[in-house]
Protein backbone atom coordinates (compact mmCIF):
# COMPACT_ATOMS: atom_id res chain seq x y z
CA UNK A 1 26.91 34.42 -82.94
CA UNK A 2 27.38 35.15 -79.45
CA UNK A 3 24.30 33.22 -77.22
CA UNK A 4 21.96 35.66 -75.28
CA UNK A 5 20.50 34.26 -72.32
CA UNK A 6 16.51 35.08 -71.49
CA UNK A 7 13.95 34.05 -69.18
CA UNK A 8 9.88 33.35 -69.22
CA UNK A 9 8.05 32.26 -66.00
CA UNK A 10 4.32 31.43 -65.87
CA UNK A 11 1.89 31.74 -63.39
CA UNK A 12 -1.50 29.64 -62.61
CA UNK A 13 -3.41 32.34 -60.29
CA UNK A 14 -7.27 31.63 -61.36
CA UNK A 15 -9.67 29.54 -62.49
CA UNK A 16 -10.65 31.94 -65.71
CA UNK A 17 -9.68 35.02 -67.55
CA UNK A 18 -12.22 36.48 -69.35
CA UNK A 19 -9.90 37.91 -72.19
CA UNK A 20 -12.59 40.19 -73.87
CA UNK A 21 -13.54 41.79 -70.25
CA UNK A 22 -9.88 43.29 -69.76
CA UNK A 23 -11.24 46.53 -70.98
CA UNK A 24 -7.90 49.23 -70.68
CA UNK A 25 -5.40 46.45 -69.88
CA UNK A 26 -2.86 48.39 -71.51
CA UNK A 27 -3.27 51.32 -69.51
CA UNK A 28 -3.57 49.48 -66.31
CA UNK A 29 -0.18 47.10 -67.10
CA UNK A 30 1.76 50.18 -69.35
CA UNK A 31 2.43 48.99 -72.69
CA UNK A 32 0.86 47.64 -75.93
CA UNK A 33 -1.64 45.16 -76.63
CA UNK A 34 0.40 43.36 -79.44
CA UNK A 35 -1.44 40.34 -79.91
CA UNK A 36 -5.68 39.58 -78.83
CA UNK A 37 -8.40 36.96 -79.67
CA UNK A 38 -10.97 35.20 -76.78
CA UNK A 39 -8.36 32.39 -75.84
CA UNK A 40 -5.14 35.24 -74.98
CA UNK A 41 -4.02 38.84 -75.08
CA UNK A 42 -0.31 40.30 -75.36
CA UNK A 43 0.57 42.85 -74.11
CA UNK A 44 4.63 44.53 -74.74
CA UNK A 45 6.35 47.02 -72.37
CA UNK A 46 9.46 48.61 -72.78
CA UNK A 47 11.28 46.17 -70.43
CA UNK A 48 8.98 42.84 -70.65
CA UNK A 49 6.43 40.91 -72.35
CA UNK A 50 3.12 39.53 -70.90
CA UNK A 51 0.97 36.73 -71.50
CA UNK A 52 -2.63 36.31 -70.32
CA UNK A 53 -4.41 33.02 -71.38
CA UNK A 54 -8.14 32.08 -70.30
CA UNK A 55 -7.52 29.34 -68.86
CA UNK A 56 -6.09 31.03 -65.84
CA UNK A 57 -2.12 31.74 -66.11
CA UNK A 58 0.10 34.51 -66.83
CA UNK A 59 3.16 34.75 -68.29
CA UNK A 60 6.22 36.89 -68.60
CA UNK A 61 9.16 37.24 -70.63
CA UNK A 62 12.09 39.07 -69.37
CA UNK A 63 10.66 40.80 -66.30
CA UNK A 64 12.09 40.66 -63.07
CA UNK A 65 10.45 38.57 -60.68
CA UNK A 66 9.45 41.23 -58.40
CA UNK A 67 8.23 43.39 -60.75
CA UNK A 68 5.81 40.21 -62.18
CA UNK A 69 4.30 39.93 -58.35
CA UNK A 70 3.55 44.09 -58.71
CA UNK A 71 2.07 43.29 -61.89
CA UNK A 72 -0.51 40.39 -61.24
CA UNK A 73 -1.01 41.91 -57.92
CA UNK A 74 -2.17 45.16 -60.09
CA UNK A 75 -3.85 43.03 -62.76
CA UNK A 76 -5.81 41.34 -59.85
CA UNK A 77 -6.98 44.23 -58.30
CA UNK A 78 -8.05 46.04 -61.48
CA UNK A 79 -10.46 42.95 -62.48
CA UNK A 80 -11.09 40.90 -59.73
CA UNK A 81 -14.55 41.95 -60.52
CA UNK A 82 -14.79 39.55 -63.73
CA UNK A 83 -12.27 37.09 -62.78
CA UNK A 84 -12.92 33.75 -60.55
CA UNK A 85 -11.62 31.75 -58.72
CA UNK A 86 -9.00 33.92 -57.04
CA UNK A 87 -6.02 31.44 -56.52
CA UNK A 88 -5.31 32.85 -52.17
CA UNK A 89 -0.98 31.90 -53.13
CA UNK A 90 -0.24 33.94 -56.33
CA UNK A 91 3.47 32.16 -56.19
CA UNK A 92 2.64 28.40 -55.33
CA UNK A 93 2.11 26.94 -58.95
CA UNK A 94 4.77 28.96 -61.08
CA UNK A 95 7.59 27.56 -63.44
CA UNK A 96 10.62 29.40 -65.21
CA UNK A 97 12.48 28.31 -68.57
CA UNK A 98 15.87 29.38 -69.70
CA UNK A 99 15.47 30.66 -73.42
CA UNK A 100 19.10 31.37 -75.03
CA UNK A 101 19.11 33.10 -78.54
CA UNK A 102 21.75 33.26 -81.66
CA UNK A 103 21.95 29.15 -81.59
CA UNK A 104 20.36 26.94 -83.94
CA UNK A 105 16.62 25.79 -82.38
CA UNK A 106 16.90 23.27 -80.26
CA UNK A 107 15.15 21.64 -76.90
CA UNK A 108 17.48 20.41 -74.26
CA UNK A 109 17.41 19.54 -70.77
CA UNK A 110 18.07 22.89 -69.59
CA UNK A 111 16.39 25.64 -71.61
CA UNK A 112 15.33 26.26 -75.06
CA UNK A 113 17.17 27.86 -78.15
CA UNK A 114 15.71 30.17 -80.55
CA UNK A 115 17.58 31.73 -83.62
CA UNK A 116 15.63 34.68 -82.85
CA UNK A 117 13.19 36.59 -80.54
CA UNK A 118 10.09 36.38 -82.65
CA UNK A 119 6.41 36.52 -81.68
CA UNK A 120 5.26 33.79 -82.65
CA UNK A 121 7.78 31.08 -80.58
CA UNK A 122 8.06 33.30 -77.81
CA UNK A 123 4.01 33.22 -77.43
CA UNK A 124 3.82 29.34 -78.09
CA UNK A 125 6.58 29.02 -75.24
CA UNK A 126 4.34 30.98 -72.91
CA UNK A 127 1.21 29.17 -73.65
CA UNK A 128 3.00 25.46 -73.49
CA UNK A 129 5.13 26.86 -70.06
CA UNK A 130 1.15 27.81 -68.59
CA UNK A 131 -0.71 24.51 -69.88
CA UNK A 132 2.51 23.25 -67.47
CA UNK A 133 1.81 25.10 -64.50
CA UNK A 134 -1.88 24.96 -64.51
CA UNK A 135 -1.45 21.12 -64.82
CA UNK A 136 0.96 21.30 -61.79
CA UNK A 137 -2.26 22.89 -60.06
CA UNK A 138 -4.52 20.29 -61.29
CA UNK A 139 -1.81 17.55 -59.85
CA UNK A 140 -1.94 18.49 -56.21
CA UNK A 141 -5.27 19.28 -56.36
CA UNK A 142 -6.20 15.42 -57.59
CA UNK A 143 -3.94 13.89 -55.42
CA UNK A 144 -5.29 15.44 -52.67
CA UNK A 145 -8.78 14.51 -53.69
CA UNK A 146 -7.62 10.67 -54.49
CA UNK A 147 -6.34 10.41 -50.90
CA UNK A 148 -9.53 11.77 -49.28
CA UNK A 149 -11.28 9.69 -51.09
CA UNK A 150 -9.37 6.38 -50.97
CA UNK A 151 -8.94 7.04 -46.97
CA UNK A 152 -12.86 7.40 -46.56
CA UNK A 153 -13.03 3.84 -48.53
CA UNK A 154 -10.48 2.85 -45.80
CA UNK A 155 -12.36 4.19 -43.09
CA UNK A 156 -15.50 2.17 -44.44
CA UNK A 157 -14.12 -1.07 -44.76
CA UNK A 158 -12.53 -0.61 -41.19
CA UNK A 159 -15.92 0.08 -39.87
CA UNK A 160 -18.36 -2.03 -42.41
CA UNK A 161 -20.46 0.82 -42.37
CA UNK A 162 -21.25 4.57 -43.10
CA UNK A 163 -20.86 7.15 -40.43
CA UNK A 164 -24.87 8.26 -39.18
CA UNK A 165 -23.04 11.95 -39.87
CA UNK A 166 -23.02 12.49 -43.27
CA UNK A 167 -22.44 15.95 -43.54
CA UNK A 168 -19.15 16.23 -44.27
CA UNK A 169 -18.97 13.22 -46.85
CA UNK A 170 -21.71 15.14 -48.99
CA UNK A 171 -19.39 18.11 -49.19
CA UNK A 172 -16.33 16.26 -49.95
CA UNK A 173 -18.68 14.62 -52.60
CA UNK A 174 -20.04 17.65 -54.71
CA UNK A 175 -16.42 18.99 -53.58
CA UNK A 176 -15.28 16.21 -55.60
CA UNK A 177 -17.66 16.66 -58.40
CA UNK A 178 -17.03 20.31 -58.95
CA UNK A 179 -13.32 19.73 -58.89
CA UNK A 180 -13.65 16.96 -61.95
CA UNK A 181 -16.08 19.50 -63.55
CA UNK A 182 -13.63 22.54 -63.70
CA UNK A 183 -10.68 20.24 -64.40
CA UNK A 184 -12.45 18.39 -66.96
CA UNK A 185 -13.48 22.17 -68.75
CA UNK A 186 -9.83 23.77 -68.17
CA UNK A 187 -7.90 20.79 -69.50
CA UNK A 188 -9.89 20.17 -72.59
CA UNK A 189 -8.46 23.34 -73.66
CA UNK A 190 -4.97 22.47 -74.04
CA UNK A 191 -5.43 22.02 -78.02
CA UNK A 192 -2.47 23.19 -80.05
CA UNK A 193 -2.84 26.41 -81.20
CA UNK A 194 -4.04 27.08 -85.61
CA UNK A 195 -0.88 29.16 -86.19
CA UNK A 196 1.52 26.28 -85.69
CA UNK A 197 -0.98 23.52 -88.08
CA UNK A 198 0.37 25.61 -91.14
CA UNK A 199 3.71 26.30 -90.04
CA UNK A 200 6.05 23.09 -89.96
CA UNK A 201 8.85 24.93 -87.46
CA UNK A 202 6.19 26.06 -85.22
CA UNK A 203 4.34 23.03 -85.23
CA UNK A 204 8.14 20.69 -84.42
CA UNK A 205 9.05 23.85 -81.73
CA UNK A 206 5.52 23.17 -80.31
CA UNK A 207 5.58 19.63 -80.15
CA UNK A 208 9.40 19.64 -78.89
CA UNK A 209 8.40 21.67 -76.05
CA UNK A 210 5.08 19.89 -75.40
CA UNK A 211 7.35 16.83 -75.00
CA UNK A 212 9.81 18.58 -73.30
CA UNK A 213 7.74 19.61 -70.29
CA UNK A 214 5.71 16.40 -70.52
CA UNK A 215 2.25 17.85 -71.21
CA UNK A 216 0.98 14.70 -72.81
CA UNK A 217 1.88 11.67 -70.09
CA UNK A 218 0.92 13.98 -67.14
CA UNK A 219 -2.50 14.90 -68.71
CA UNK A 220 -2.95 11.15 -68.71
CA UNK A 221 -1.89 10.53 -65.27
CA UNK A 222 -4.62 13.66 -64.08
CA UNK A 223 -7.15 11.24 -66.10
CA UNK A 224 -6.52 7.95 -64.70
CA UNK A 225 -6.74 9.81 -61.26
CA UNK A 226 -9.97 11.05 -62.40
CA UNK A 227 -10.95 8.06 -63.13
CA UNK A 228 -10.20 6.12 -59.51
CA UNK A 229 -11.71 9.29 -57.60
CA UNK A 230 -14.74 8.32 -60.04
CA UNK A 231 -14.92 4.69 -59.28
CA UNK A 232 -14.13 5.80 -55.37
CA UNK A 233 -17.31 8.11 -55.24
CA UNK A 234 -19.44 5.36 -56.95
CA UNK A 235 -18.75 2.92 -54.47
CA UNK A 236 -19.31 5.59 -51.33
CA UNK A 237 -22.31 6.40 -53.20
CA UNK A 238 -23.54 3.02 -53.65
CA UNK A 239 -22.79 2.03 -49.91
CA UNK A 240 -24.48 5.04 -48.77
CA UNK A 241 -27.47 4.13 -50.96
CA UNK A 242 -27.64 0.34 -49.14
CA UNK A 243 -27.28 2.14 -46.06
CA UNK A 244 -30.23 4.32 -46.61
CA UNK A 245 -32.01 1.63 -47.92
CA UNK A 246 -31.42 -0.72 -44.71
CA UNK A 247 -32.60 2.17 -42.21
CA UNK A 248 -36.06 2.92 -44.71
CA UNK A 249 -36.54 -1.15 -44.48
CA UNK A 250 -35.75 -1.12 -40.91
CA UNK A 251 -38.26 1.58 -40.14
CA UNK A 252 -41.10 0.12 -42.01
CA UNK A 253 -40.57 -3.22 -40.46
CA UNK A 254 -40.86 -1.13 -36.79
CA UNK A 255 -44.31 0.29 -38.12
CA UNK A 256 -45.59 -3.27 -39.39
CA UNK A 257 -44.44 -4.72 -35.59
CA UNK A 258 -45.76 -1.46 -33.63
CA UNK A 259 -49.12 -1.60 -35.63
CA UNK A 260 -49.19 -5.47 -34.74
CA UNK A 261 -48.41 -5.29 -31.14
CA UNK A 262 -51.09 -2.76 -31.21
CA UNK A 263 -53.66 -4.75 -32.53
CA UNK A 264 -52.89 -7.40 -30.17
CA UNK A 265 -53.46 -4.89 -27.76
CA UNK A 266 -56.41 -3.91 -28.38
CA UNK A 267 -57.49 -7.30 -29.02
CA UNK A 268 -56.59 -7.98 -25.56
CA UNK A 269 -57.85 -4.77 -23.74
């Protein structure tokens, strides 16, 4: 059988999708809401498929890339209302796979083959392609966090002390914080999905994918970065604490001297 090539890109362009709030997505995209629950919806056109997961991405199958930028940019402006976190670069964090058809199933360097075109591997290919994208999101965003906060621990051992201006090392701290938070609730997510647990070809497609785009080591390379930003904080936290606690000892010390000299004062006058 002759091979068919295909394509599916993916999208990370917001922090969440509140599935059940797309009221008349159909109507706003054009097509047919083929699949729905609280975690996805998907939706068929005549010339493409679509993917929309909660966890912030998008998907298509078959579409032509500028026709996908007309469609989140419509998708975006219909429900911006009940969607956050806005990402300002629709087209920084996207990825594209090569899917070929009328081959055995297989997972190669390259692409992906399917015997066929049905809905279930095409939607598990979407949802492992977003998980990849929304983790490339997730590893720029920690990396830039982990170098903020390793060069303020620079900064402090250059100096032996924390700035008197502490404004903007608050910020970067519940910056820091919030960040974890939302990665921490978006990640968690990435749980294989109940219709491949009963279905052993859907459950080896999954994990050959899973592999495939190396879901699993990356996750645990956004965790051990979690965890040095964590340790990094503590210790700015902890230094700021002494610091605090130096100037409150300091002061009282002033008031025990200033109440001294003023007794001697008056002793003397």
């Amino acid at each position: 059988m002759e091979s068919k090539k295909h394509k599916m890109t993916a999208y990370r362009i917001c922090e969440k999708i509140p599935i059940r709030s797309l009221n008349n997505i159909d109507l706003v995209i054009g097509g047919v809401i083929a699949s729905r629950s609280s975690e996805y919806l998907e939706l068929h056109s005549q010339d493409f498929r679509m993917y929309i997961f909660n966890f912030g991405a998008i998907a298509f199958f078959n579409c032509p890339q500028a026709q996908q930028e007309e469609v989140i940019t419509r998708f975006l402006n219909e429900f911006s209302a009940v969607i956050s976190g806005i990402q300002s670069d629709l087209t920084s964090v996207s990825d594209s796979l090569a899917i070929r058809t009328g081959e055995k199933t297989r997972i190669d360097f390259d692409g992906i083959n399917l015997e066929d075109l049905d809905d279930q591997p095409l939607r598990i290919t979407a949802l492992l392609l977003s998980h990849s994208v929304v983790l490339d999101y997730y590893e720029q965003h920690v990396e830039n966090i982990l170098e903020q906060s390793t060069n303020y621990l620079t900064k402090l051992k250059a100096r032996s002390s924390i700035p008197r201006n502490t404004k903007d090392l608050v910020n970067f701290m519940v910056e820091s914080m919030q960040t974890k938070q939302n990665i921490i609730t978006n990640l968690f997510v990435f749980d294989s999905p109940e219709e491949v647990w009963d279905d052993p070809y859907l459950d080896k497609l999954y994990g050959n994918i899973k592999r495939m785009l190396e879901i699993a080591p990356r996750f645990k390379a956004i965790d051990y970065k979690l965890k040095l930003i964590q340790e990094n904080l503590s210790l700015i936290t902890n230094l700021s604490s002494a610091r605090s606690g130096f100037w409150l000892e300091l002061t009282i010390v002033l008031l025990i001297l200033f109440e001294i000299m003023m007794t001697i004062f008056n002793h003397i006058f």
